[in-house]
N, C-alpha and C. Protein backbone atom coordinates (compact mmCIF):
# COMPACT_ATOMS: atom_id res chain seq x y z
N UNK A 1 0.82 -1.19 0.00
CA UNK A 1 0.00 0.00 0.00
C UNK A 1 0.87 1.26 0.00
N UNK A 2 1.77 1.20 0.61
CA UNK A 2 2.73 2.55 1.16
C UNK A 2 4.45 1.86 0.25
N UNK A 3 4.38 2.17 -0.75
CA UNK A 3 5.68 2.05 -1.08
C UNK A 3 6.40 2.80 -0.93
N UNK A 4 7.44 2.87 -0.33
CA UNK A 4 8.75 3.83 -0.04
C UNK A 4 9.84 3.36 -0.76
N UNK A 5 10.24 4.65 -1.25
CA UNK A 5 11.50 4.34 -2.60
C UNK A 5 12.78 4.37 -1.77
N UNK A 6 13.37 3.23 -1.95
CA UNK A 6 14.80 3.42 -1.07
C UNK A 6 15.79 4.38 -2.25
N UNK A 7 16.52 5.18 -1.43
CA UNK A 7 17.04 6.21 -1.23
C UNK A 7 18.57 5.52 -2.19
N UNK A 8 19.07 6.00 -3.15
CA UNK A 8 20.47 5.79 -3.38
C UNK A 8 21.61 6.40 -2.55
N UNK A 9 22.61 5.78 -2.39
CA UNK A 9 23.92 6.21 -1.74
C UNK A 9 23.79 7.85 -1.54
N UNK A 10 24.10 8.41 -2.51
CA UNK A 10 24.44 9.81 -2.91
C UNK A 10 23.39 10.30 -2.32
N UNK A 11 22.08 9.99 -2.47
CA UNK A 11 20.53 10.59 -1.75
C UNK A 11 21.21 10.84 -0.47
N UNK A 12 21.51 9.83 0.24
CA UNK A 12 21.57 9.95 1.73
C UNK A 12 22.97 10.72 2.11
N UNK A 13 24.27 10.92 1.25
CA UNK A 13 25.09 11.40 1.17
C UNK A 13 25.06 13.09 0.99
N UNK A 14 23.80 13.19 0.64
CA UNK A 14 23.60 14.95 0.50
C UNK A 14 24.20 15.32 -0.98
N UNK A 15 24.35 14.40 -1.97
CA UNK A 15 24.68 14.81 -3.06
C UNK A 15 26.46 16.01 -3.30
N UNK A 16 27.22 15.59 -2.19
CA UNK A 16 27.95 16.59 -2.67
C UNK A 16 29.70 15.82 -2.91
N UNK A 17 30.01 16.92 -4.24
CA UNK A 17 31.10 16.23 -5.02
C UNK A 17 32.25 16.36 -4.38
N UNK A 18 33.61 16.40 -4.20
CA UNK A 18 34.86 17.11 -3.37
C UNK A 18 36.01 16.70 -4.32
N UNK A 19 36.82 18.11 -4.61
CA UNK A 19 37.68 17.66 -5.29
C UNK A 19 39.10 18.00 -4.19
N UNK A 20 39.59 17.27 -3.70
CA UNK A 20 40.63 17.56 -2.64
C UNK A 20 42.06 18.52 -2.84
N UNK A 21 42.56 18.79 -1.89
CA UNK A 21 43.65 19.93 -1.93
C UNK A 21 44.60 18.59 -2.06
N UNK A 22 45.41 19.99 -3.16
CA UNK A 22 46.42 19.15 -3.98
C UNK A 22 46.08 18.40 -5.11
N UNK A 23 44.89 18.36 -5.44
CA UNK A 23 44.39 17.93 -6.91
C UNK A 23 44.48 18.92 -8.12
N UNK A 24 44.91 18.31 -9.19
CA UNK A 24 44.56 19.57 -10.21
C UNK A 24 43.86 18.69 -11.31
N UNK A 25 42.72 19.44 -12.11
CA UNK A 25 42.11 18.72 -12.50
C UNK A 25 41.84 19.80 -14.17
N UNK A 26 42.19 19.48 -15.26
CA UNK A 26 42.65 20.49 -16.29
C UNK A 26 41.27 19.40 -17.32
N UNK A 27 40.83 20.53 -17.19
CA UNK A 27 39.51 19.60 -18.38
C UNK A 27 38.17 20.84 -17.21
N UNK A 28 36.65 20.10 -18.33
CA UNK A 28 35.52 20.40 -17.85
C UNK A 28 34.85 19.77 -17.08
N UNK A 29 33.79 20.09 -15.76
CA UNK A 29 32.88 19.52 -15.43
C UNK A 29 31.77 19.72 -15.00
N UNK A 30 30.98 18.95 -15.58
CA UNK A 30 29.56 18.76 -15.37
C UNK A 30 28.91 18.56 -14.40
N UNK A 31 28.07 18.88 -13.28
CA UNK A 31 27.50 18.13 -12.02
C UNK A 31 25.89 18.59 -11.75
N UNK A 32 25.52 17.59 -11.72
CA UNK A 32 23.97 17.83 -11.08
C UNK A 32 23.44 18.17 -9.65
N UNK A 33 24.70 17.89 -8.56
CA UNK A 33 24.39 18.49 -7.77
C UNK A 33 25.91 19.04 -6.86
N UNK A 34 25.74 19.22 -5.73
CA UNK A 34 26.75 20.42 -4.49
C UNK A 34 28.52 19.87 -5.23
N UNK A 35 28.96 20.35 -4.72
CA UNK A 35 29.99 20.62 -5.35
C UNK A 35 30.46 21.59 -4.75
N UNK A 36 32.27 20.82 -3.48
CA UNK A 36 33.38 21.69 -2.77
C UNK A 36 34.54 21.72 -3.91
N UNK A 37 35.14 22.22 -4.21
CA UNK A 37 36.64 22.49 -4.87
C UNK A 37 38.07 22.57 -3.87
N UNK A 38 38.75 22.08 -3.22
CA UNK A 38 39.17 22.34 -2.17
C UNK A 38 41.02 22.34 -3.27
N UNK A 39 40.87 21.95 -4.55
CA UNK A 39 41.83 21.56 -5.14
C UNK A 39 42.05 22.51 -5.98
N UNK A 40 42.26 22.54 -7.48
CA UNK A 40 42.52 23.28 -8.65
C UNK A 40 41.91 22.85 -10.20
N UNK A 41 40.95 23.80 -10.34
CA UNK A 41 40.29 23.60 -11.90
C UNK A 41 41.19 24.24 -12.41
N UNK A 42 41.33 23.68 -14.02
CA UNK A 42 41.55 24.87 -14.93
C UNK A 42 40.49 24.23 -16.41
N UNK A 43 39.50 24.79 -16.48
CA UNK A 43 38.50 24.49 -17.04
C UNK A 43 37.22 25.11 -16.76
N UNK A 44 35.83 24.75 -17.88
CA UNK A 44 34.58 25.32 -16.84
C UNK A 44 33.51 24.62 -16.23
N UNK A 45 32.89 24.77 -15.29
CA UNK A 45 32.17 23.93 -14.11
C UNK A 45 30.52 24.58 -14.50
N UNK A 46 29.95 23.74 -14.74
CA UNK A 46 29.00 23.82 -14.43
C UNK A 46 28.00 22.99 -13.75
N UNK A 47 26.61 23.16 -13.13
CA UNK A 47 26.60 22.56 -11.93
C UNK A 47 24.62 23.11 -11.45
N UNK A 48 24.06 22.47 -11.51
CA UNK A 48 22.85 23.01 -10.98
C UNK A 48 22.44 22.86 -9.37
N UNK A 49 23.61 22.63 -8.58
CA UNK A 49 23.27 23.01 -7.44
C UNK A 49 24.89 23.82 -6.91
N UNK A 50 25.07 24.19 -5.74
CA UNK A 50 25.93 24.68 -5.20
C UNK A 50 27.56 24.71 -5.34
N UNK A 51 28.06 25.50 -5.49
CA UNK A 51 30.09 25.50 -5.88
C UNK A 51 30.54 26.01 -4.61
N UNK A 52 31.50 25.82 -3.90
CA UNK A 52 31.99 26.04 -3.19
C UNK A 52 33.37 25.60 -3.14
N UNK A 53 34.28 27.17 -3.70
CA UNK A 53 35.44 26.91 -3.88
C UNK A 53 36.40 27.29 -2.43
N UNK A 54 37.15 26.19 -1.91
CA UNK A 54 37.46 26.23 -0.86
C UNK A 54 38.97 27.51 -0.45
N UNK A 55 39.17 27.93 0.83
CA UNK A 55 40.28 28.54 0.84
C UNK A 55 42.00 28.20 -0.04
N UNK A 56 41.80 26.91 -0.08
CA UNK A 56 43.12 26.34 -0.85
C UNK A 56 42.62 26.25 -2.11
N UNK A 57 41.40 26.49 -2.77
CA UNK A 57 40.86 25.95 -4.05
C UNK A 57 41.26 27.01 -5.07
N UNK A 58 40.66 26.84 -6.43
CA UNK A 58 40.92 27.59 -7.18
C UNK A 58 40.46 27.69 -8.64
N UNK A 59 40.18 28.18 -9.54
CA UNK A 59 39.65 28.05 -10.64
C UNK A 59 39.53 28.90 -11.78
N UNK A 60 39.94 28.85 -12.86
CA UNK A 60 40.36 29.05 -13.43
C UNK A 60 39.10 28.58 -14.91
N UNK A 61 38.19 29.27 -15.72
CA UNK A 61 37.68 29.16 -16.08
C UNK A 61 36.16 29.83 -16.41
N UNK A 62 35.35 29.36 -17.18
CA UNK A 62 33.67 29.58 -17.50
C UNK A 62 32.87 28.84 -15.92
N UNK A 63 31.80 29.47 -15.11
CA UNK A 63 31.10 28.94 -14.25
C UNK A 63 29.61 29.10 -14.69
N UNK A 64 29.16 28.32 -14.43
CA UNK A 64 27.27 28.20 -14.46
C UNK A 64 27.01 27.21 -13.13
N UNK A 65 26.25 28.50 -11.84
CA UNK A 65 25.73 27.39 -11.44
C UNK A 65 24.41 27.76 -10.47
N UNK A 66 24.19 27.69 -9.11
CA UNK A 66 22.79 28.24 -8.79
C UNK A 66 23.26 29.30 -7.84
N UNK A 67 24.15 28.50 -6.91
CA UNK A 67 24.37 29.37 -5.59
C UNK A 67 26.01 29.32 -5.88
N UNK A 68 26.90 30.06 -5.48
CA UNK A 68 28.73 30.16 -5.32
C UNK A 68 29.16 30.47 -3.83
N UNK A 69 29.92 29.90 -3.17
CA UNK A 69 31.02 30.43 -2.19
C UNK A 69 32.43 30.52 -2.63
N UNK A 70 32.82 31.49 -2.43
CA UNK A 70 33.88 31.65 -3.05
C UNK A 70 35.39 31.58 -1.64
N UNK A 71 36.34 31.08 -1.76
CA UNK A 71 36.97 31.67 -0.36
C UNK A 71 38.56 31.52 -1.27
N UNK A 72 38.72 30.87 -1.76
CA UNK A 72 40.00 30.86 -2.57
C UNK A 72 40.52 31.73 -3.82
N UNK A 73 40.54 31.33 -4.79
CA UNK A 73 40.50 32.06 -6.27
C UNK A 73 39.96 31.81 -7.54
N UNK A 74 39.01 32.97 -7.69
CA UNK A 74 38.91 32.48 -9.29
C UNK A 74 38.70 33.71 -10.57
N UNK A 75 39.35 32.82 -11.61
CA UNK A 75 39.37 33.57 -12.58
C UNK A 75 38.70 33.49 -13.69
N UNK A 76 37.75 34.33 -14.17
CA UNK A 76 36.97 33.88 -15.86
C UNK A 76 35.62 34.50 -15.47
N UNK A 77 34.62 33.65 -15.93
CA UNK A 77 33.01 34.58 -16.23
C UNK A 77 32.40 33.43 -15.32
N UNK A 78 31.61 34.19 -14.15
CA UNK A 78 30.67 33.32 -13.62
C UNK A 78 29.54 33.79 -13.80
N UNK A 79 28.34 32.67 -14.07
CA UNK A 79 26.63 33.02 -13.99
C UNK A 79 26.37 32.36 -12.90
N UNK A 80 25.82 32.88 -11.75
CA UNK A 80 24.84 32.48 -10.61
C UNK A 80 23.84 32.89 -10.63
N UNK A 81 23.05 31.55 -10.57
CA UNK A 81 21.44 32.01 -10.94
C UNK A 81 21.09 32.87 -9.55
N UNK A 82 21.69 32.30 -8.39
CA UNK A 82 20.68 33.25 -7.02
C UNK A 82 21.85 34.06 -6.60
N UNK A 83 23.00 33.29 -5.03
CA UNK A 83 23.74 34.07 -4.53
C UNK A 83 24.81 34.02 -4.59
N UNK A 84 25.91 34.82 -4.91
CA UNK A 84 27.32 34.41 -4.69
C UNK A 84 27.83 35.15 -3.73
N UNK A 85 28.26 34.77 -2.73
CA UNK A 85 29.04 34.71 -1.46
C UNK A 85 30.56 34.68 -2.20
N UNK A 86 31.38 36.23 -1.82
CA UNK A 86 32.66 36.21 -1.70
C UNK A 86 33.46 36.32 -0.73
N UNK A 87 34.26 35.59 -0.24
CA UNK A 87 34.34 35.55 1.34
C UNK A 87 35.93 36.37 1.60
N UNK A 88 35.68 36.15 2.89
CA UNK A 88 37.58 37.43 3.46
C UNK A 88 38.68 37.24 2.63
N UNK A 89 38.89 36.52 2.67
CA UNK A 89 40.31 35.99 1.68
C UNK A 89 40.39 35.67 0.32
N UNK A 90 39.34 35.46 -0.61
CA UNK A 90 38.88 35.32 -1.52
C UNK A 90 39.81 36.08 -2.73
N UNK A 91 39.63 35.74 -4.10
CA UNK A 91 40.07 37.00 -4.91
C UNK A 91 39.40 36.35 -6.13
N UNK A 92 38.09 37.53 -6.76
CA UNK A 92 37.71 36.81 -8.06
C UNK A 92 38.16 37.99 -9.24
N UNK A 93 38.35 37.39 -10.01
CA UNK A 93 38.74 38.49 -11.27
C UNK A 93 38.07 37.63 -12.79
N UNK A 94 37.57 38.76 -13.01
CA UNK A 94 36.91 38.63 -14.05
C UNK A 94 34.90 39.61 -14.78
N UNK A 95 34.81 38.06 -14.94
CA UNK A 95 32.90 38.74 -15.39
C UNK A 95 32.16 38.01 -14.24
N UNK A 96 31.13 38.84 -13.36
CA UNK A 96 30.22 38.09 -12.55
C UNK A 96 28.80 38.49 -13.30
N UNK A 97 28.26 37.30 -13.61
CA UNK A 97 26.26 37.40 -13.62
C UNK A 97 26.11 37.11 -12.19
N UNK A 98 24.97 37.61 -11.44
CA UNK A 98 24.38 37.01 -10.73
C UNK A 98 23.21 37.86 -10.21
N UNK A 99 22.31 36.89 -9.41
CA UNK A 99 20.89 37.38 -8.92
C UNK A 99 21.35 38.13 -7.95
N UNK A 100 22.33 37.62 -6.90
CA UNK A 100 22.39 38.82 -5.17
C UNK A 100 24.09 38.59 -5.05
N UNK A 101 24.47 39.90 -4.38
CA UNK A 101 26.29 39.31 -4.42
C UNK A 101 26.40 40.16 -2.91
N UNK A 102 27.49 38.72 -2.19
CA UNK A 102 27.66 39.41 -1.08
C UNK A 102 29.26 39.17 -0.95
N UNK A 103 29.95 40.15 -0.67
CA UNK A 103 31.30 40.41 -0.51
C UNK A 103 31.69 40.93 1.00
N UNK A 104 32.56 40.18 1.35
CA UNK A 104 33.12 40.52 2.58
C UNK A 104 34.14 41.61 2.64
N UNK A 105 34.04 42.89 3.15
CA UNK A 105 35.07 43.28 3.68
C UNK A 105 36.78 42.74 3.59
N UNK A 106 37.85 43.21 2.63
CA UNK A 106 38.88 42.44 2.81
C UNK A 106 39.13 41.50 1.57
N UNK A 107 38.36 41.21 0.78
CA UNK A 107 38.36 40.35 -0.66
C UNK A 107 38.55 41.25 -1.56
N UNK A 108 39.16 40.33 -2.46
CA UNK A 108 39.49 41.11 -3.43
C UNK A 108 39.11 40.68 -4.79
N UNK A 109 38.04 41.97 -5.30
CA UNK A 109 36.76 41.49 -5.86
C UNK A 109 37.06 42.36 -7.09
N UNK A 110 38.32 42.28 -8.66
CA UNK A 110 38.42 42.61 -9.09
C UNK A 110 37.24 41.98 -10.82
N UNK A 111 35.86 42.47 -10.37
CA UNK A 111 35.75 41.91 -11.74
C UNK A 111 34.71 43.30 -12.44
N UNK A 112 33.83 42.82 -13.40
CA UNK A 112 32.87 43.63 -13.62
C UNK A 112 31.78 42.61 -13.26
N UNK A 113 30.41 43.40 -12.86
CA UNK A 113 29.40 42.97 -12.41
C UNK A 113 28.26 43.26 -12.63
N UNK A 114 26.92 42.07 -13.11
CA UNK A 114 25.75 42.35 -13.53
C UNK A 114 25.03 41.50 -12.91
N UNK A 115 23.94 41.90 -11.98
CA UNK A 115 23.21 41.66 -11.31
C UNK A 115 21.77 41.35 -12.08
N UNK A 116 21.53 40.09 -11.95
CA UNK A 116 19.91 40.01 -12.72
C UNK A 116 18.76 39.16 -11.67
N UNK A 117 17.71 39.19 -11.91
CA UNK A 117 17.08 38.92 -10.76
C UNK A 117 16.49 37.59 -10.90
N UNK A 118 16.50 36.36 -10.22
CA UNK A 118 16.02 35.09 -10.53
C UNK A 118 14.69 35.25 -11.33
N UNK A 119 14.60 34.40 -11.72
CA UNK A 119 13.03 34.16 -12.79
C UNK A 119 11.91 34.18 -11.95
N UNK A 120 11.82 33.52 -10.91
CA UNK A 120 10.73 33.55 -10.12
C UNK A 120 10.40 34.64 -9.86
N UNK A 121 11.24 36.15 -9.07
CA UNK A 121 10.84 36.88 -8.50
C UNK A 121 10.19 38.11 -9.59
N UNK A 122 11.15 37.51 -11.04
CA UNK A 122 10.86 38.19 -12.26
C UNK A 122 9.23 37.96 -12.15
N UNK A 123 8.67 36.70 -12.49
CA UNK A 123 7.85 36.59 -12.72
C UNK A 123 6.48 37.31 -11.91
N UNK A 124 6.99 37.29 -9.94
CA UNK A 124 5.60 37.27 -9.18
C UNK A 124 6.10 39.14 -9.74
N UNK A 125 7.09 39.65 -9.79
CA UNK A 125 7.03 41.37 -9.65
C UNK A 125 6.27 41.98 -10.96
N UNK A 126 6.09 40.51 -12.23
CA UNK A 126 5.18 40.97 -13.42
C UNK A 126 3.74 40.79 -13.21
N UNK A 127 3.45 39.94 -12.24
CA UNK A 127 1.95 39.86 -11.84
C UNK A 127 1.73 40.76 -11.59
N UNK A 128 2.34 41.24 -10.12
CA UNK A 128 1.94 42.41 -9.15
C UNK A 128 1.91 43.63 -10.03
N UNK A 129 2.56 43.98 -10.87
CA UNK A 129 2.25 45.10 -11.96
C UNK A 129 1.12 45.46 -12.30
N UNK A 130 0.59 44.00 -13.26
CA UNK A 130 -0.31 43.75 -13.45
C UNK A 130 -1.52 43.85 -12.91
N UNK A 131 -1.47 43.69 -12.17
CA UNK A 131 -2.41 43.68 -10.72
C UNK A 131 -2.64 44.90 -10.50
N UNK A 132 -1.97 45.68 -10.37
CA UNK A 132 -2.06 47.17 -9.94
C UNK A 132 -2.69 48.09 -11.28
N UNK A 133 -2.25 47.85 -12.67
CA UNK A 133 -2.70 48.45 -13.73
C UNK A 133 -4.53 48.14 -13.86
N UNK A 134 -4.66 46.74 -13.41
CA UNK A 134 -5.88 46.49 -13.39
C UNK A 134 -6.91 47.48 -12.75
């Protein structure tokens, strides 16, 4: 009556990828979900859930992904669909897209920057327009 779907590994693992310090990893990648960098890209990442490039991490490349932490380095064009978090020690250089950007005090946040607003909120702020013209 009540079937319950058992859960794969990764389900219960929280879905998240780790590429370890002291790795370098020269090519592209693809991921469907979280995703730490604690190592070295030189390539571009894309990713429909979370990046989080660690204090030792680094990257070097094209980004697409939902949410970013940034605490190490990176270089090239990122799109974040919602927030990117640049943290104390951090240094990004380059092109940022993103929906909300928060920078810490102390980073060094050499890029240009365009802020666009997720689709959703696009969407309810075209109702409410609407709504009001009515």
């Amino acid at each position: 009556m009540f079937d319950k779907k058992t859960k794969s590994y990764t389900d219960l693992l929280g879905k998240t990828n780790r590429i370890v310090e002291g790795t370098i990893i020269k090519g592209d990648i693809v991921s469907p979900a979280d995703f730490r960098l604690d190592g070295h890209l030189i390539g571009n990442f894309e990713s429909k859930g979370k990046l989080v490039i660690g204090p030792a991490g680094s990257l070097a490349g094209d980004v697409q992904c939902k949410n970013c932490d940034i605490e190490g380095k990176y270089k090239g064009k990122i799109q974040v669909a919602e927030l990117l978090n640049v943290k104390l020690k951090s240094s990004v250089q380059g092109e940022v897209v993103c929906g909300k950007l928060s920078v810490e005090p102390g980073a060094d946040f050499s890029a240009s920057c365009i802020m666009k607003p997720n689709s959703k909120s696009n969407q309810l702020n075209e109702s409410s327009v609407t709504e009001k013209k009515a």
